[in-house]
C-alpha atoms as a PDB file:
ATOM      1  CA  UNK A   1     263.601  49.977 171.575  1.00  0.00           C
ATOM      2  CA  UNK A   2     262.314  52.939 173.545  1.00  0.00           C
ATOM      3  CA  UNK A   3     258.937  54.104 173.119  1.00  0.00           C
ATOM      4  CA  UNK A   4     257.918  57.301 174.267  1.00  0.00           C
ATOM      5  CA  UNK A   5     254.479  58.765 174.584  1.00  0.00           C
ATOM      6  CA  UNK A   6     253.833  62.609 175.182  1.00  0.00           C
ATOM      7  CA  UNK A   7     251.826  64.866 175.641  1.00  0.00           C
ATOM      8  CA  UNK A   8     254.922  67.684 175.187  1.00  0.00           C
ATOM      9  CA  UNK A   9     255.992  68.314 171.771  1.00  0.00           C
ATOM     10  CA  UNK A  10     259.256  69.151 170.327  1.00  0.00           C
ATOM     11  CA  UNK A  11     260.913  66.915 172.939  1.00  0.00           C
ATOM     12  CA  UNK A  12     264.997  66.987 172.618  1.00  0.00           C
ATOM     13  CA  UNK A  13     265.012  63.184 171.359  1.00  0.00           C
ATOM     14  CA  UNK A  14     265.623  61.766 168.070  1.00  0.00           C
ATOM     15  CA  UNK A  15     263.616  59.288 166.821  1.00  0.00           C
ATOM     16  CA  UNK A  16     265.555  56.070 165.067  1.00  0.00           C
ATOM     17  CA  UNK A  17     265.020  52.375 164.681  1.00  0.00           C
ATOM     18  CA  UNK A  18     266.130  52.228 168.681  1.00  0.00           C
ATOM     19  CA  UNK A  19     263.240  55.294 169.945  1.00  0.00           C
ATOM     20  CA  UNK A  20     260.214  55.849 168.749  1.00  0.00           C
ATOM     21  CA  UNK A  21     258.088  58.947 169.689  1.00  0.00           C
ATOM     22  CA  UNK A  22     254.799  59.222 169.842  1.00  0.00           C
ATOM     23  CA  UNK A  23     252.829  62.479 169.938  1.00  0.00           C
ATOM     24  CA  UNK A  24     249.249  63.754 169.728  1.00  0.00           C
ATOM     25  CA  UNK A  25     248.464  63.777 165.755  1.00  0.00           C
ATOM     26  CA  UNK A  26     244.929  64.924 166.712  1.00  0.00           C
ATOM     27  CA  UNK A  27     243.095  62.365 165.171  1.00  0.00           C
ATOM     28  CA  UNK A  28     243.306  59.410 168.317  1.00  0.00           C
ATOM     29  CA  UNK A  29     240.006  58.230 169.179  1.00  0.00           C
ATOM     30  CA  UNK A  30     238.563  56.279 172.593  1.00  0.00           C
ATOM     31  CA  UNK A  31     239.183  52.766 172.839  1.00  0.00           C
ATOM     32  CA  UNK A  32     235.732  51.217 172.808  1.00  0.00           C
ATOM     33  CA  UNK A  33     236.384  47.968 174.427  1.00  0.00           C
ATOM     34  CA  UNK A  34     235.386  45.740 171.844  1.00  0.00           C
ATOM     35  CA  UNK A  35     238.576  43.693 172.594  1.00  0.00           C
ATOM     36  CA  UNK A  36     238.633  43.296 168.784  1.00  0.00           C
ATOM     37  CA  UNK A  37     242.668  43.283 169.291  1.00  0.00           C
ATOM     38  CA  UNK A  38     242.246  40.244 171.393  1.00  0.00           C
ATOM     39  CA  UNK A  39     240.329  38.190 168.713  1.00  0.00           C
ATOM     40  CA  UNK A  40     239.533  39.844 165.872  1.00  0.00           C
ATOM     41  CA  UNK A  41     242.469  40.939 165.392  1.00  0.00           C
ATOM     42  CA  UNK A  42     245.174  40.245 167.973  1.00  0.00           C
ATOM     43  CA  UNK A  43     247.851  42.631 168.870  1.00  0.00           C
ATOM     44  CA  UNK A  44     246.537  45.415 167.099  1.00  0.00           C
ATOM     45  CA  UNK A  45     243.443  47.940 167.611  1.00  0.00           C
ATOM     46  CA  UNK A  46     240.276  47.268 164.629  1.00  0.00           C
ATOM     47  CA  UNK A  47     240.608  51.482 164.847  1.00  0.00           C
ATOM     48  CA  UNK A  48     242.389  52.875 161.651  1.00  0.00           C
ATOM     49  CA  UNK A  49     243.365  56.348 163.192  1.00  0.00           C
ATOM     50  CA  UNK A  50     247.163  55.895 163.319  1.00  0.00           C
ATOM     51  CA  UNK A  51     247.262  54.685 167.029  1.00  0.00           C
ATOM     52  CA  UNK A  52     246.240  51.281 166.040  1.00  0.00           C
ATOM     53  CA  UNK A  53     249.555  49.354 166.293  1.00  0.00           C
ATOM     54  CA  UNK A  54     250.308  50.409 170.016  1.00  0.00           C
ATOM     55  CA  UNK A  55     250.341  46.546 170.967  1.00  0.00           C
ATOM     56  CA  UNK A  56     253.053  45.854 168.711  1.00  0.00           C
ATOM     57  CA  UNK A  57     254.959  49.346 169.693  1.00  0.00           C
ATOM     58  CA  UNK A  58     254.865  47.855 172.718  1.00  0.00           C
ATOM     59  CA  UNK A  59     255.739  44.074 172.233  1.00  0.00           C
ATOM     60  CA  UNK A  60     258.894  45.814 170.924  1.00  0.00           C
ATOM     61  CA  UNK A  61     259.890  48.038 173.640  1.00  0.00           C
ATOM     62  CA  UNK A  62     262.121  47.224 176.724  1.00  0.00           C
ATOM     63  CA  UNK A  63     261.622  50.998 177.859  1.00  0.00           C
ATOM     64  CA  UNK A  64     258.736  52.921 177.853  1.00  0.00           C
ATOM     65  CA  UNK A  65     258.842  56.153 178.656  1.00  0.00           C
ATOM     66  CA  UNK A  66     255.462  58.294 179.457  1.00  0.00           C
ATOM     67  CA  UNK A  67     255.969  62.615 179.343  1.00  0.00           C
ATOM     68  CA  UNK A  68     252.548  63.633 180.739  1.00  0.00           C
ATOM     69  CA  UNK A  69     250.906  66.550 182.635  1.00  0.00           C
ATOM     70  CA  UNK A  70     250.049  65.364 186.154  1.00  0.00           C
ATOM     71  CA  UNK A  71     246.114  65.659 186.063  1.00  0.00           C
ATOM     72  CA  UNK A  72     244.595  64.698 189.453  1.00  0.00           C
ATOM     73  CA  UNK A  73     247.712  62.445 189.756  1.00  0.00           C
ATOM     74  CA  UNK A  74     246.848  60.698 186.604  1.00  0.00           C
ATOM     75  CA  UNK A  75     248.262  61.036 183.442  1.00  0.00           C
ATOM     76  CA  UNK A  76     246.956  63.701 180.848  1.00  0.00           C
ATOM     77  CA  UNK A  77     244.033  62.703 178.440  1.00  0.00           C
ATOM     78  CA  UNK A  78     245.774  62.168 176.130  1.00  0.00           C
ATOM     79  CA  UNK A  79     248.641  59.966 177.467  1.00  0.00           C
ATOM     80  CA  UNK A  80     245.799  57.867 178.966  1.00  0.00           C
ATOM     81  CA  UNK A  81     244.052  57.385 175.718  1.00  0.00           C
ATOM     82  CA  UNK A  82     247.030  55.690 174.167  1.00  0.00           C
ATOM     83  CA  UNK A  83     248.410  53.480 177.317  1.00  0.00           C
ATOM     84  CA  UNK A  84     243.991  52.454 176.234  1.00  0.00           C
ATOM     85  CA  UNK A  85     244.656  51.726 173.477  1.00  0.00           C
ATOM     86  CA  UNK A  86     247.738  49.299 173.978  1.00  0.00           C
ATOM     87  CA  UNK A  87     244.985  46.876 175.638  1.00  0.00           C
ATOM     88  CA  UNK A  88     246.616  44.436 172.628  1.00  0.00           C
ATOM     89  CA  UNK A  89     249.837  44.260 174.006  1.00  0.00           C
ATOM     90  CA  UNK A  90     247.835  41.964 176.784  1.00  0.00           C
ATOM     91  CA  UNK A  91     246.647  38.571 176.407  1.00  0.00           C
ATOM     92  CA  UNK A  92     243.058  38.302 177.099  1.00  0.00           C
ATOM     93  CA  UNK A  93     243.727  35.487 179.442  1.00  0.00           C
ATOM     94  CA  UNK A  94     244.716  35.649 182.863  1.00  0.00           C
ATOM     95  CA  UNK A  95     246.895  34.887 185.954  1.00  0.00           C
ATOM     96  CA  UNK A  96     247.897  35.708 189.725  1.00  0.00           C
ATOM     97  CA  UNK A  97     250.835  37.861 189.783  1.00  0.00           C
ATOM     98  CA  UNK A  98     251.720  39.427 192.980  1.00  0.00           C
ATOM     99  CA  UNK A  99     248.895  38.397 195.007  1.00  0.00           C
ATOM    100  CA  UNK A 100     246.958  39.997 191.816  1.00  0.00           C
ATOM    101  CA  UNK A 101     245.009  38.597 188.771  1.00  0.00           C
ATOM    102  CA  UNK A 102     246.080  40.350 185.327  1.00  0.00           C
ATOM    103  CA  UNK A 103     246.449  39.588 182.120  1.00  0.00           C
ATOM    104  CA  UNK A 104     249.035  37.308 180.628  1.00  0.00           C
ATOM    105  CA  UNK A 105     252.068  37.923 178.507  1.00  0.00           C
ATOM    106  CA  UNK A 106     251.115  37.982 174.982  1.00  0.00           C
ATOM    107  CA  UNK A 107     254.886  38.982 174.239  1.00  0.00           C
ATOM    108  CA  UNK A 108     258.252  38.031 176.215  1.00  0.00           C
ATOM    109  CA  UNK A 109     259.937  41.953 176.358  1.00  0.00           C
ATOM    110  CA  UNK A 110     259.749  43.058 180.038  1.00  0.00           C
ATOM    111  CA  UNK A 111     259.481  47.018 179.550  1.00  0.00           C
ATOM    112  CA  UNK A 112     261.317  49.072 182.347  1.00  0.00           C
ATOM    113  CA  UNK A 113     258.842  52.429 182.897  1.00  0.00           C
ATOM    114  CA  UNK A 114     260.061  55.645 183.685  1.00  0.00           C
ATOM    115  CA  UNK A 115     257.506  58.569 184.012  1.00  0.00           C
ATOM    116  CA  UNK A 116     257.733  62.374 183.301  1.00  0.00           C
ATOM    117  CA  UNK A 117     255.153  64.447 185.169  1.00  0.00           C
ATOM    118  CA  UNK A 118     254.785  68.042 185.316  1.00  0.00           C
ATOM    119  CA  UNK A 119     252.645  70.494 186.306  1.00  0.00           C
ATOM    120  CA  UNK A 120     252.570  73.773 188.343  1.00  0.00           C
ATOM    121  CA  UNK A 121     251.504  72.872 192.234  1.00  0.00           C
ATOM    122  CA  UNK A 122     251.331  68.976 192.381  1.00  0.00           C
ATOM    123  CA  UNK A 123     250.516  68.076 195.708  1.00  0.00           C
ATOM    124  CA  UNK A 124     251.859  65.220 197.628  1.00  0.00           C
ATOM    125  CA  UNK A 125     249.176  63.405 196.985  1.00  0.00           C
ATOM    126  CA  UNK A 126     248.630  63.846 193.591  1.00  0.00           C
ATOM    127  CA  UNK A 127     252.405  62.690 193.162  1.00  0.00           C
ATOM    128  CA  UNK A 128     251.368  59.684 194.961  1.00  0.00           C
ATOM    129  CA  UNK A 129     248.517  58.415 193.324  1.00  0.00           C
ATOM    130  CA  UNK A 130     250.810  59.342 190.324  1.00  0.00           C
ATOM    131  CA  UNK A 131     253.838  56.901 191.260  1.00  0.00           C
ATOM    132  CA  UNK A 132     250.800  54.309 192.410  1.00  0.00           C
ATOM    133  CA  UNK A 133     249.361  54.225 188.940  1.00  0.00           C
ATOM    134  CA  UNK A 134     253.041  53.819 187.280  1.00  0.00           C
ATOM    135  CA  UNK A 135     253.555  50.888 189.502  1.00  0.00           C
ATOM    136  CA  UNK A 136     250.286  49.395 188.614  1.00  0.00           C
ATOM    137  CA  UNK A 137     250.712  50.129 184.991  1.00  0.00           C
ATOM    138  CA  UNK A 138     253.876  47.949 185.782  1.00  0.00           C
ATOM    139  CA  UNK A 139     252.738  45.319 187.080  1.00  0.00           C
ATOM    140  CA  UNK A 140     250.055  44.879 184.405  1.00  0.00           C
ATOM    141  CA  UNK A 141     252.423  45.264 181.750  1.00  0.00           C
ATOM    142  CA  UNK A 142     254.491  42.836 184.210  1.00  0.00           C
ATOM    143  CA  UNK A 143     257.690  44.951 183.760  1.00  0.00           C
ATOM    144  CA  UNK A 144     259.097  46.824 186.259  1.00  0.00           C
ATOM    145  CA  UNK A 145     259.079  50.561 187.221  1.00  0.00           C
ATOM    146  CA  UNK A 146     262.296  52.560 186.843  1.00  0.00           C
ATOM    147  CA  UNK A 147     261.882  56.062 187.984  1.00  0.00           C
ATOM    148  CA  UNK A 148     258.901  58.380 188.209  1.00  0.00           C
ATOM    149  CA  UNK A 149     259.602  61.926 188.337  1.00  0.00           C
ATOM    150  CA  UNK A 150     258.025  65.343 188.944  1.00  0.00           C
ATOM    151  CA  UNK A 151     258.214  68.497 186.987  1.00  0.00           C
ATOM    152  CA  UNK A 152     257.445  72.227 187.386  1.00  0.00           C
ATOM    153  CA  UNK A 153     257.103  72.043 184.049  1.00  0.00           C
ATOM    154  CA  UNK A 154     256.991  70.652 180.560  1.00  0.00           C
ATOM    155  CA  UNK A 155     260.054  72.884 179.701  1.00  0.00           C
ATOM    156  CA  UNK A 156     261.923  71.340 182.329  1.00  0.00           C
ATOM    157  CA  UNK A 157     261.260  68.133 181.254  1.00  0.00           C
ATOM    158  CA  UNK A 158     262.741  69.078 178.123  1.00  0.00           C
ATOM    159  CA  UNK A 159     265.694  69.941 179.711  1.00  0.00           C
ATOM    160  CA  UNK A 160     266.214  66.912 181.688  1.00  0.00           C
ATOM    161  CA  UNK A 161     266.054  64.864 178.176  1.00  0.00           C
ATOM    162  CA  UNK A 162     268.370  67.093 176.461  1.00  0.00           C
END
């Protein structure tokens, strides 16, 4: 399946049992790291606003695809809020990977990333700590990144999905 969070809406894609969209319903709230999806309830968020079975979204992706504003070279708030609140798609327990300690598999997909940024002006540097973070989101999801791109903006990312 491909999951796709974004911050755009109307994006050229239809959703099916093989894509799943996921856009800003306006009623996400903060993760609050009480790691109740780790033991309380694992895989999925104690948070009943609609964004609460992210983990499992992701346990049954192989792509995930991430349509944000480049802010700072980060990803927009609200893109960042949900890639917080798939915490559950992690195991609480860890392991060295890459030199690295994160968190172990709870789930055997590996999820390919590809990232959408756009924005008027984004420096070189912002697109760098940009493709940084994808590769670290990577390697904590322990998938694998496939592309990262840059935008003027969020209509031409439209176009380039169309």
């Amino acid at each position: 399946m491909r999951l796709i969070i974004s911050d755009v809406l109307d994006l050229p894609i239809a959703e099916d049992g093989e894509c799943r969209v996921i856009y800003n319903n306006g009623n996400i709230h903060h993760c609050i790291g009480c790691f109740g999806c780790w033991g309380k309830t694992p895989g999925r968020c104690v948070i009943k606003d609609g964004y609460e079975n992210m983990g499992e979204l992701m346990s049954r992706c192989s792509e995930l695809i991430l349509i944000s504003r480049c802010t700072y070279g980060g990803f927009s708030p609200f893109v960042k809020n949900v890639l917080d609140r798939t915490i559950s798609y992690a195991s609480p327990h860890f392991e060295m990977r890459k030199g690295e300690m994160h968190h172990k598999r709870r789930y055997e997909n590996v999820i390919g990333l590809t990232a959408y940024f756009y924005g008027e002006n984004i420096t070189e540097n912002e697109k760098q700590t940009a493709t940084d973070i994808v590769s670290a989101n990577s390697i904590n999801y322990d998938g694998k990144v496939n592309e990262v791109l840059f935008f003027n903006s969020a209509d031409q990312v439209k176009e380039a999905l169309a």
